[in-house]
Protein backbone atom coordinates (compact mmCIF):
# COMPACT_ATOMS: atom_id res chain seq x y z
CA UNK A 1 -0.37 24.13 -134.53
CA UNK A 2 3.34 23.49 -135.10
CA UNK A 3 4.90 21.46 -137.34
CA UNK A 4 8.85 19.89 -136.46
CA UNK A 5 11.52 19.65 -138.53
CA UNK A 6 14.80 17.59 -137.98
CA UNK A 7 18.46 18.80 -139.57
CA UNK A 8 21.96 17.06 -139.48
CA UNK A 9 23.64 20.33 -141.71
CA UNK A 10 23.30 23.94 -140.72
CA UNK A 11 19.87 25.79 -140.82
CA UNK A 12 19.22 28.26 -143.62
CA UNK A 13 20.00 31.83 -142.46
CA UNK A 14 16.45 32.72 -141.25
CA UNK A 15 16.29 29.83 -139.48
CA UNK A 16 19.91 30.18 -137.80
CA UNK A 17 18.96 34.07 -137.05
CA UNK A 18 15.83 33.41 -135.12
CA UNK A 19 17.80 30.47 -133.14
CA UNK A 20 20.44 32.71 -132.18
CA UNK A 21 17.80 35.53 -131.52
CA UNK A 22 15.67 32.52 -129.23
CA UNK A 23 19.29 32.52 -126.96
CA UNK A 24 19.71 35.85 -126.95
CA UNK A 25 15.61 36.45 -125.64
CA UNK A 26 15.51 33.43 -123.55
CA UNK A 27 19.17 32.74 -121.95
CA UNK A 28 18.08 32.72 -118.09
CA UNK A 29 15.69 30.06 -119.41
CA UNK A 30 18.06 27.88 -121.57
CA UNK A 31 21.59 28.88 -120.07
CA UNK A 32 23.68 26.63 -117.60
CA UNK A 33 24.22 30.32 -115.67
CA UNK A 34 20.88 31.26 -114.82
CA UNK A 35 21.59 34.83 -114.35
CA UNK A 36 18.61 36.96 -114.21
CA UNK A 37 18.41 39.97 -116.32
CA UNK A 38 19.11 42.83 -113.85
CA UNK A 39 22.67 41.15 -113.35
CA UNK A 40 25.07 43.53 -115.72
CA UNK A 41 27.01 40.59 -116.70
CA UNK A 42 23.49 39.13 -118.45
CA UNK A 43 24.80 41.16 -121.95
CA UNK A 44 27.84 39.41 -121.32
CA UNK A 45 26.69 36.33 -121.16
CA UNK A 46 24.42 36.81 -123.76
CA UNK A 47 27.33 37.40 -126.15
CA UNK A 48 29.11 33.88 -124.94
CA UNK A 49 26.34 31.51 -125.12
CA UNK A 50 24.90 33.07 -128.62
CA UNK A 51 28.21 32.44 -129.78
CA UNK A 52 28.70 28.82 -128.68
CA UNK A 53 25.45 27.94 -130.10
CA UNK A 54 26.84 29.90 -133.41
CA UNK A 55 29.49 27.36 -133.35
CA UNK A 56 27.67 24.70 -132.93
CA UNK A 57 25.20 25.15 -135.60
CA UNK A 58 28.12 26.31 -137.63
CA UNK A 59 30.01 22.73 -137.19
CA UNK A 60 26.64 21.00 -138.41
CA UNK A 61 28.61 21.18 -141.56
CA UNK A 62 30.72 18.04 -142.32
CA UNK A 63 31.18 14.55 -141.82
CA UNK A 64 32.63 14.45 -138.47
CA UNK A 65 31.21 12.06 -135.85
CA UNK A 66 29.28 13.63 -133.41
CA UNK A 67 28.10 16.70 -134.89
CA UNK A 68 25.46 18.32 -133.73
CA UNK A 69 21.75 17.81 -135.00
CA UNK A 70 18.40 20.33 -134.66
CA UNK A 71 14.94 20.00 -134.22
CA UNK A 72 12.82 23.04 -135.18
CA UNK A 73 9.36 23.94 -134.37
CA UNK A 74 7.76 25.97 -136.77
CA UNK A 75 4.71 27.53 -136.90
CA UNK A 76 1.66 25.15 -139.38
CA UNK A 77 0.74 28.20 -140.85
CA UNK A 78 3.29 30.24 -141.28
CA UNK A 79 6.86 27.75 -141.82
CA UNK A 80 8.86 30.45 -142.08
CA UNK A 81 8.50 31.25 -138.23
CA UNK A 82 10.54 29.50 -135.57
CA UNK A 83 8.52 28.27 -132.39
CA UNK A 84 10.99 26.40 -130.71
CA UNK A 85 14.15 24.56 -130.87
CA UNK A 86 16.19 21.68 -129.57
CA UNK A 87 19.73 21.30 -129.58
CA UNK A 88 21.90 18.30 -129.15
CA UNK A 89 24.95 16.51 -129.66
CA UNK A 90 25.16 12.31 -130.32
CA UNK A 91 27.62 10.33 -128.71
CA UNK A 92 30.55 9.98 -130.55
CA UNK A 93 30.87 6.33 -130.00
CA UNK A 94 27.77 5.23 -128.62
CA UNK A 95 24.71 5.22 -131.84
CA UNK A 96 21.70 5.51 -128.44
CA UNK A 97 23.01 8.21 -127.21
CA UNK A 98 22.70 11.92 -126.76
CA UNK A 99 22.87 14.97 -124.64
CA UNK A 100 20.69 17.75 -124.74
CA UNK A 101 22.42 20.73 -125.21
CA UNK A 102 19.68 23.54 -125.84
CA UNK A 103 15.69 23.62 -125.68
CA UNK A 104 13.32 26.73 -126.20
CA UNK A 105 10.25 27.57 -127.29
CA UNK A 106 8.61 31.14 -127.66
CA UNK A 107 7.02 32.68 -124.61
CA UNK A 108 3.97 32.65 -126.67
CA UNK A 109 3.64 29.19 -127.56
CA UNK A 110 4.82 27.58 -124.65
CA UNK A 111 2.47 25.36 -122.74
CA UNK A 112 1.39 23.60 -125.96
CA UNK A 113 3.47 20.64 -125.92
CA UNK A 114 6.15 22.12 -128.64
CA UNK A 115 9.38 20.93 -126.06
CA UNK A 116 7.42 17.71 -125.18
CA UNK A 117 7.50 16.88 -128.72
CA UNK A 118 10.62 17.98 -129.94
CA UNK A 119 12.25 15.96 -126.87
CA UNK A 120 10.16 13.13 -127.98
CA UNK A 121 11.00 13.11 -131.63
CA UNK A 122 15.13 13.54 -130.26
CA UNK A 123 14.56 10.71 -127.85
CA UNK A 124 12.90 8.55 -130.90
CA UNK A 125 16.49 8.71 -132.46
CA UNK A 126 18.90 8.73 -129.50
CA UNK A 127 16.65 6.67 -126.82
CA UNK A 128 19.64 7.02 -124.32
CA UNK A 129 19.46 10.65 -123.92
CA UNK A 130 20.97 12.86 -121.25
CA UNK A 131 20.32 16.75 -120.04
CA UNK A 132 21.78 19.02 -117.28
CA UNK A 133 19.83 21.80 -116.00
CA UNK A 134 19.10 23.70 -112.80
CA UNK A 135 17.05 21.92 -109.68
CA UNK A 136 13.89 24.36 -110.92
CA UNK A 137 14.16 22.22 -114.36
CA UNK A 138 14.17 19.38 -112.52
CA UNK A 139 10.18 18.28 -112.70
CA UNK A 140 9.78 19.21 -116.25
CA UNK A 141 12.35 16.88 -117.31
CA UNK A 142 11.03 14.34 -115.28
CA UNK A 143 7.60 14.47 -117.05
CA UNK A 144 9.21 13.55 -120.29
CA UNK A 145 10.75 10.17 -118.90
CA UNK A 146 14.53 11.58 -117.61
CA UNK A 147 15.35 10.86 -113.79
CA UNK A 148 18.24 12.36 -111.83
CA UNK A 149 22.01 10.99 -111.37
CA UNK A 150 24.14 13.11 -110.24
CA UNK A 151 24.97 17.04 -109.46
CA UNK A 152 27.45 18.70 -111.75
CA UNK A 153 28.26 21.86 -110.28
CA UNK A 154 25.07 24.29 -110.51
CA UNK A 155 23.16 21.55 -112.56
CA UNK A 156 21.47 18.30 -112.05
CA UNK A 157 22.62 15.74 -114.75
CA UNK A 158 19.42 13.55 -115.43
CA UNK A 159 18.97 10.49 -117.68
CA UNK A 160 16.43 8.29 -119.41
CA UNK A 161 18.47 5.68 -118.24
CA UNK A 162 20.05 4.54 -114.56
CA UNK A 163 23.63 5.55 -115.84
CA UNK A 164 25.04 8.14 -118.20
CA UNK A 165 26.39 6.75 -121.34
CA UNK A 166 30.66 5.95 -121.46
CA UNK A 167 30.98 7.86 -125.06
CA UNK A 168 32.74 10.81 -125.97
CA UNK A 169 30.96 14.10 -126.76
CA UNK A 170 31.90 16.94 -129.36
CA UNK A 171 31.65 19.91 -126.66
CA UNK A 172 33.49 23.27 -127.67
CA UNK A 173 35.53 24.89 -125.65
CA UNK A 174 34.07 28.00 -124.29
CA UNK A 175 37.69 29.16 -122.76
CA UNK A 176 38.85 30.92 -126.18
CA UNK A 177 35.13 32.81 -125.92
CA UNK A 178 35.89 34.58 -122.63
CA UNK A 179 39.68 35.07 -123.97
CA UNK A 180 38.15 36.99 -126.87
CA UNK A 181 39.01 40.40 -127.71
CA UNK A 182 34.99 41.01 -128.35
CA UNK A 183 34.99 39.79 -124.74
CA UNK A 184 36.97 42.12 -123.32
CA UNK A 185 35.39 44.64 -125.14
CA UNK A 186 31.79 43.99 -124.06
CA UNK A 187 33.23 43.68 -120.21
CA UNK A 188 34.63 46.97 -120.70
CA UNK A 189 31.83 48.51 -122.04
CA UNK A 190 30.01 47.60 -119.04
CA UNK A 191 32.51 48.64 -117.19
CA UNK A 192 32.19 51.71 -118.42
CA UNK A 193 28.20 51.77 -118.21
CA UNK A 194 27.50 50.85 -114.65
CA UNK A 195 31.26 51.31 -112.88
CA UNK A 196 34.01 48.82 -111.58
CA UNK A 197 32.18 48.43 -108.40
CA UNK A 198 28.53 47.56 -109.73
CA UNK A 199 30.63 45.13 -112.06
CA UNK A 200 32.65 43.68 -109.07
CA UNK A 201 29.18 43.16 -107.17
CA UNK A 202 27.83 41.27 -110.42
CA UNK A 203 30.74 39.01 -110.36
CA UNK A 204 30.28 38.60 -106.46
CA UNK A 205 26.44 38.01 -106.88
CA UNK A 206 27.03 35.71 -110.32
CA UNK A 207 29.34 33.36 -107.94
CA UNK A 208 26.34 33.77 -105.03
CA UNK A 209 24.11 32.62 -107.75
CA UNK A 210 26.14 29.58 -108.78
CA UNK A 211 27.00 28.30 -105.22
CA UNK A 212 22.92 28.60 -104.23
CA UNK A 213 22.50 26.39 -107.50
CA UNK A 214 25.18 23.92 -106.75
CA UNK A 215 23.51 23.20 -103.04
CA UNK A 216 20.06 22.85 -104.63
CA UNK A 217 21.32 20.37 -107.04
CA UNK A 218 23.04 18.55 -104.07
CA UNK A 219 20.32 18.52 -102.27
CA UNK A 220 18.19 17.40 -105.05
CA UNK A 221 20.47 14.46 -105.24
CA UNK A 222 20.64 13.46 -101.84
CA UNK A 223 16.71 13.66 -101.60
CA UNK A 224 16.59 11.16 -104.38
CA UNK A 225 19.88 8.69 -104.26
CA UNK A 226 22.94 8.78 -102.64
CA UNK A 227 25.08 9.77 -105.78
CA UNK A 228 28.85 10.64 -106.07
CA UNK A 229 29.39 14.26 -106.82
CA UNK A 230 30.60 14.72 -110.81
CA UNK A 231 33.47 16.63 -111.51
């Protein structure tokens, strides 16, 4: 049994560990890249996308429109354990909406309607809610009431409604991430570890990845709709 718990200012420290370890343990799950483990860039991007969500639950602290908000599964018996968690930011200007930026859920728990319900209990406050994830993602999303519009790149963008909301969204900036001086010290690490040429065929197979996503969300699209392409 799991019990969910909704925040609008950062988690406590146990709480924001676990999160951040949930990324870490489940990014080909919950990333936008998709890379499989046995890619050498994984650690990199492992790094990046722990950090953005760092940021993000960091900037849960204020008053500023559009902040992020978090919805925690944790375990009935034991509330100091994590199950699962949802991420999201609300429109800026638009009080229905939303966009999903994170789910997971523990390997061992999953399969017990934790994500069902923590979408639900999202949905219950932002009814206009949006998500973008891979073609695979596609049916699960569906199940919980979200239907396709559009590809973005690798992803699908789906919607509980026939159009994407107009309002502004608090998104950081992943550029100054890659730019980082952490991030050119975990690339050279790697570098170091597995060779310039293994690291050159990551990149190659990384961008192989990515265009293999992009047609299956095309095609996704064109099975369902005619839809313009987002940019």
């Amino acid at each position: 049994m799991f019990t969910l718990t909704h925040l609008n200012t950062p988690p406590p420290e146990s709480m924001k560990s676990q999160v951040l370890q949930m990324v870490v343990d489940y990014l080909g799950d919950i990333s936008p890249v998709s890379l499989p483990p046995s890619n050498p860039l994984y650690q990199l991007y492992q790094y990046v996308v722990g950090f953005e969500v760092h940021r993000y639950l960091d900037s849960m602290d204020g008053a500023q429109a559009g902040k992020p908000e978090l919805i925690m599964a944790l375990d009935a018996d034991d509330p100091a354990t994590l199950l699962g968690f949802a991420l999201y930011l609300p429109y800026v200007d638009n009080p229905e909406a939303c966009s999903l930026l994170y789910l997971a859920v523990q390997a061992s728990h999953r399969r017990q309607g934790i994500g069902r319900a923590m979408i639900e209990a999202m949905m219950a406050r932002y009814p206009h809610a949006e998500v973008a994830c891979v073609a695979g993602k596609v049916p699960y999303f569906e199940a919980l009431g979200f239907m396709p519009l559009a590809a973005r790149g690798p992803q699908v963008v789906m919607n509980t409604r026939s159009q994407a909301s107009n309002g502004l969204l608090a998104v950081q900036d992943l550029a100054p991430i890659f730019q980082s001086q952490e991030v050119r010290q975990i690339h050279n690490y790697l570098v170091k570890q597995h060779g310039a040429e293994a690291m050159g065929d990551a990149e190659k197979n990384r961008d192989h990845l990515f265009d293999e996503l992009a047609l299956q969300a095309d095609h996704l699209i064109q099975a369902y709709a005619p839809a313009k392409r987002l940019h």
